[in-house]
Protein backbone atom coordinates (compact mmCIF):
# COMPACT_ATOMS: atom_id res chain seq x y z
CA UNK A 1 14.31 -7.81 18.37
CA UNK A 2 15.63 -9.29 15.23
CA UNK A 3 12.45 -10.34 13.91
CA UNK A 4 9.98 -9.42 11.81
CA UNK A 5 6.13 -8.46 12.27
CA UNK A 6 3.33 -10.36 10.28
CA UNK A 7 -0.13 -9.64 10.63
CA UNK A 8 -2.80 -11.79 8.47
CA UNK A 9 -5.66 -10.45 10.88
CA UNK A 10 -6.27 -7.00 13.23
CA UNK A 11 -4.04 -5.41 14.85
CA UNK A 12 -5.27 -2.58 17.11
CA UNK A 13 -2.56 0.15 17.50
CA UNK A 14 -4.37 2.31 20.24
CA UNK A 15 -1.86 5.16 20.66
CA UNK A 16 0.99 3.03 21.27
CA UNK A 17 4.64 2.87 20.17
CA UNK A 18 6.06 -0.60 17.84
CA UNK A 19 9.91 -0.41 18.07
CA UNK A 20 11.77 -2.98 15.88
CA UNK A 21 15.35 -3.38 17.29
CA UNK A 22 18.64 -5.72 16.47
CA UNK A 23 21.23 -6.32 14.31
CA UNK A 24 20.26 -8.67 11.55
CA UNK A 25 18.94 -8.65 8.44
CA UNK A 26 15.52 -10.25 8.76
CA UNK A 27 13.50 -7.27 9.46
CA UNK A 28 10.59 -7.12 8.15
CA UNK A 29 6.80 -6.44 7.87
CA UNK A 30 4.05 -8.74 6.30
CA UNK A 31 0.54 -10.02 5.94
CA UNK A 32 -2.36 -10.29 4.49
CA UNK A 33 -3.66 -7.13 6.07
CA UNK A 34 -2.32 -3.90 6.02
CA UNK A 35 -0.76 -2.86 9.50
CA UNK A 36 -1.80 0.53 10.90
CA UNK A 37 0.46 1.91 13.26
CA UNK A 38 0.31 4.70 16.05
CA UNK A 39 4.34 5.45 16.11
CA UNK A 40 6.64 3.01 14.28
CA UNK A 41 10.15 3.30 15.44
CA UNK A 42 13.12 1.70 13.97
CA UNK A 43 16.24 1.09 16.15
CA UNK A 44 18.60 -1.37 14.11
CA UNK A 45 22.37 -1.45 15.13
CA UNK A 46 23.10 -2.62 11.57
CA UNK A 47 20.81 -3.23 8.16
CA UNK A 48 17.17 -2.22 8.00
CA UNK A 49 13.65 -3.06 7.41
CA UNK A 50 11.91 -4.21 3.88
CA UNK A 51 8.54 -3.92 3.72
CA UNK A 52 6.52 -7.15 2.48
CA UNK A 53 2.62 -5.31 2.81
CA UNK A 54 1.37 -2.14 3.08
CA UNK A 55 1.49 -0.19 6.09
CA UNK A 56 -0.04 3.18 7.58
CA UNK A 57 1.53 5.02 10.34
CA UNK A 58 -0.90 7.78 11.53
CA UNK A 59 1.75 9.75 14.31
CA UNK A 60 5.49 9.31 13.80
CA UNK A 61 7.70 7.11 11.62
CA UNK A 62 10.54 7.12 13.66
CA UNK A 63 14.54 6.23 11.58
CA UNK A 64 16.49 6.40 15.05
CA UNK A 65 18.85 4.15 14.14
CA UNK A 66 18.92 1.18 10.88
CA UNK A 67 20.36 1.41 7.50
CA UNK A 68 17.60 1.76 5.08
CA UNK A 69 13.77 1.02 4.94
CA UNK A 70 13.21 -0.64 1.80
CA UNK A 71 9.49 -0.01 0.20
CA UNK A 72 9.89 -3.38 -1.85
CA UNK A 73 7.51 -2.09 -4.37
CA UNK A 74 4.81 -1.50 -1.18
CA UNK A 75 3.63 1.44 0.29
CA UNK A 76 3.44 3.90 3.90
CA UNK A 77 0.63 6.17 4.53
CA UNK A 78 1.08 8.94 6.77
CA UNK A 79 -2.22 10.27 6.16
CA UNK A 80 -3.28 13.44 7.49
CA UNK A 81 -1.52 13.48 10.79
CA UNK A 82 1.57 11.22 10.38
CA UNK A 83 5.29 12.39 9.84
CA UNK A 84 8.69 11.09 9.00
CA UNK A 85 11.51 11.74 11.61
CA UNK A 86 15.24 11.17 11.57
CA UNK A 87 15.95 10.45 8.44
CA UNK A 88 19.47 10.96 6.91
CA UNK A 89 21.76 10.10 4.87
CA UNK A 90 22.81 6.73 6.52
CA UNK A 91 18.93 5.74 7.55
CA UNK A 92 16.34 6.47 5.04
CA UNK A 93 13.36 5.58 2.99
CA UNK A 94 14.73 3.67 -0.77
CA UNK A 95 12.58 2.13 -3.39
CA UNK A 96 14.20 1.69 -6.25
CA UNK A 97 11.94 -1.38 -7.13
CA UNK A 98 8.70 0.51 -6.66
CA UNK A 99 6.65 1.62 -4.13
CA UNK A 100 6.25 5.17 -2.53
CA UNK A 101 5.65 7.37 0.86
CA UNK A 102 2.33 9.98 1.27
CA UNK A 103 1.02 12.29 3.49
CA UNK A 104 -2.30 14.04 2.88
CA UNK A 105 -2.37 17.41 3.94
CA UNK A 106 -5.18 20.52 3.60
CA UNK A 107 -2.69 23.09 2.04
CA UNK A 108 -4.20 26.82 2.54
CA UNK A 109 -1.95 29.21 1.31
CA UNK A 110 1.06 27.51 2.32
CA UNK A 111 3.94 29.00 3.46
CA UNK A 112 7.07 26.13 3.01
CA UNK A 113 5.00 23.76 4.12
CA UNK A 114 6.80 20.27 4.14
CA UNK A 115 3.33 17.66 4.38
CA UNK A 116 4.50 14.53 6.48
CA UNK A 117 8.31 16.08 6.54
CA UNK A 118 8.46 14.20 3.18
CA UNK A 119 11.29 16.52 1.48
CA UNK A 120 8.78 18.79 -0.99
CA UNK A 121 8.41 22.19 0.64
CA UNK A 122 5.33 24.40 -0.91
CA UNK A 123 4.23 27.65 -0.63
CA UNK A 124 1.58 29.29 -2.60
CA UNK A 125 -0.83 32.48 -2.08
CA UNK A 126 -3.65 30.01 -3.48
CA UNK A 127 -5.39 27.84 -1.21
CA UNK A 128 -4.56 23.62 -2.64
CA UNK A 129 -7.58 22.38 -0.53
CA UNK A 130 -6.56 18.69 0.83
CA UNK A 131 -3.14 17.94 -0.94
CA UNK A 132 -1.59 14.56 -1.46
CA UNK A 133 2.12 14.43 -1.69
CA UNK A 134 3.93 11.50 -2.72
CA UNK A 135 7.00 10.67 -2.55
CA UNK A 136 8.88 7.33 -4.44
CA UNK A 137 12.28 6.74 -5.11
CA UNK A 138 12.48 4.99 -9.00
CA UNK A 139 14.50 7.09 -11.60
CA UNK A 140 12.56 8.49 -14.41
CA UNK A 141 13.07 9.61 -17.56
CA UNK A 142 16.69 10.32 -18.76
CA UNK A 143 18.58 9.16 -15.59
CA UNK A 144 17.09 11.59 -12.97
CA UNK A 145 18.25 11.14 -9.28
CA UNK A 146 16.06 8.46 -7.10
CA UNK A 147 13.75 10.55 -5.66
CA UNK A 148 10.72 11.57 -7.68
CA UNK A 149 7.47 13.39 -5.90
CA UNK A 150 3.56 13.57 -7.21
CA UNK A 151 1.74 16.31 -5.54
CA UNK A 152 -2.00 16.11 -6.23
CA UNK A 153 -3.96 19.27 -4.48
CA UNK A 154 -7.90 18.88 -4.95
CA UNK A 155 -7.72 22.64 -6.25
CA UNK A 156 -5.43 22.09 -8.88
CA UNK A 157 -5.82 26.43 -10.78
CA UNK A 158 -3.64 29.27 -10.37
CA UNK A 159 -1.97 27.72 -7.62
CA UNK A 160 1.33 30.02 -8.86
CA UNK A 161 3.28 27.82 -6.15
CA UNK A 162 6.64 27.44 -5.21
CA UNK A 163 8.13 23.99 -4.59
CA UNK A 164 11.51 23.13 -2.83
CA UNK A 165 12.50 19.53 -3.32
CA UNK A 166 15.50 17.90 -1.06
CA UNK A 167 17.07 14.78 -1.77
CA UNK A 168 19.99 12.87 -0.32
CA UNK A 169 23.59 12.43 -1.62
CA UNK A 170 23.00 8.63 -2.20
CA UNK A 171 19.84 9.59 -4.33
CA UNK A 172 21.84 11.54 -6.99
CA UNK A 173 22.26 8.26 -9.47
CA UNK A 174 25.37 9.54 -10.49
CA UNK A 175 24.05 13.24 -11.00
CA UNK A 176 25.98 15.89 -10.27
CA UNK A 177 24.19 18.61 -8.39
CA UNK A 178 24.43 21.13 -10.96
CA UNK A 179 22.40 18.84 -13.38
C-alpha cells in the first residue's frame, strides 16, 4: 500500500497474487534482479506504477484500478502463458521514453488471435510457428500515434496474414483517425 517493491535478490512467486494498492505517487518496481510474477494486480485510487527493472508476469497483469503503468524505458514479459487484463483508456500501459510489452505465442493458422491480449489481432491460413509480439508505445517515423507493434513469427513465408491493430484515444499523438 503506497509503496513500492524492490528486489536485489529471489523472489519466488509460486502461483500467488502481488497487489499494489494506494493513492500516491511512489509506486514502483526495482532491483537488481528481474521480478517474476504469478498475477500482478494493480489497484491505485489515483496515479500509477513506473517501472525501474524488468519484470515478467507469467498469468495475469491485472489494470483494476491506477492511472497509467509507465515502462520507463524497461520491459514486461508475458511469455507464453501471461495476459494483459483491464486495460482502458484511463489505466493503461505508456512508454513514451522506451521500453515495450511481449507475449510469445505458437501461432497455427490463427484465427484473430490477440497473443497476451496485447491489441494486434492475427489471422492467417499459414502456420507462424512460436510468434513474438511486441508491443511499445514511442512514435515513429513521421508523427505516428504511440503505439507501435513488432511481430516476429519463427516461420516468417507466405504467411498472407491479416493483422488488426487497436490503440487508445490518448495514443493518437494528435492523429486523427482517418490518418
Amino acid at each position: 500500500n503506497d509503496g513500492g517493491f524492490t528486489n536485489n535478490g529471489t523472489f519466488t512467486k509460486s502461483t500467488s497474487t502481488f497487489i499494489l494498492t494506494g493513492s500516491s505517487a511512489n509506486s514502483f518496481i526495482a532491483g537488481s534482479s528481474t521480478t517474476d510474477f504469478y498475477n500482478l494486480s494493480i489497484n491505485k485510487s489515483t496515479f500509477g506504477l513506473t517501472l525501474n527493472s524488468h519484470i515478467t508476469v507469467s498469468n495475469t497483469l491485472d489494470m483494476m484500478s491506477m492511472d497509467s503503468l509507465f515502462l520507463n524505458n524497461y520491459t514486461i514479459n508475458l511469455g507464453t502463458a501471461g495476459n494483459l487484463n483491464g486495460e482502458s483508456a484511463t489505466k493503461h500501459i505508456t512508454g513514451k521514453t522506451g521500453g515495450y510489452i511481449e507475449a510469445t505465442r505458437t501461432l497455427n493458422a490463427p484465427s484473430n488471435s490477440n497473443p497476451g491480449n496485447l491489441g494486434a489481432a492475427i489471422s492467417s491460413a499459414a502456420n507462424m510457428g512460436s510468434t513474438i509480439v511486441r508491443r511499445g508505445h514511442v512514435t515513429q517515423a513521421n508523427g505516428s500515434v504511440f503505439r507501435y507493434y513488432d511481430i516476429i513469427p519463427t516461420n516468417n513465408t507466405g504467411l498472407n496474414a491479416s493483422l488488426n491493430f487497436y490503440y487508445l484515444e490518448a495514443e493518437l499523438n494528435g492523429n486523427t483517425e482517418a490518418t
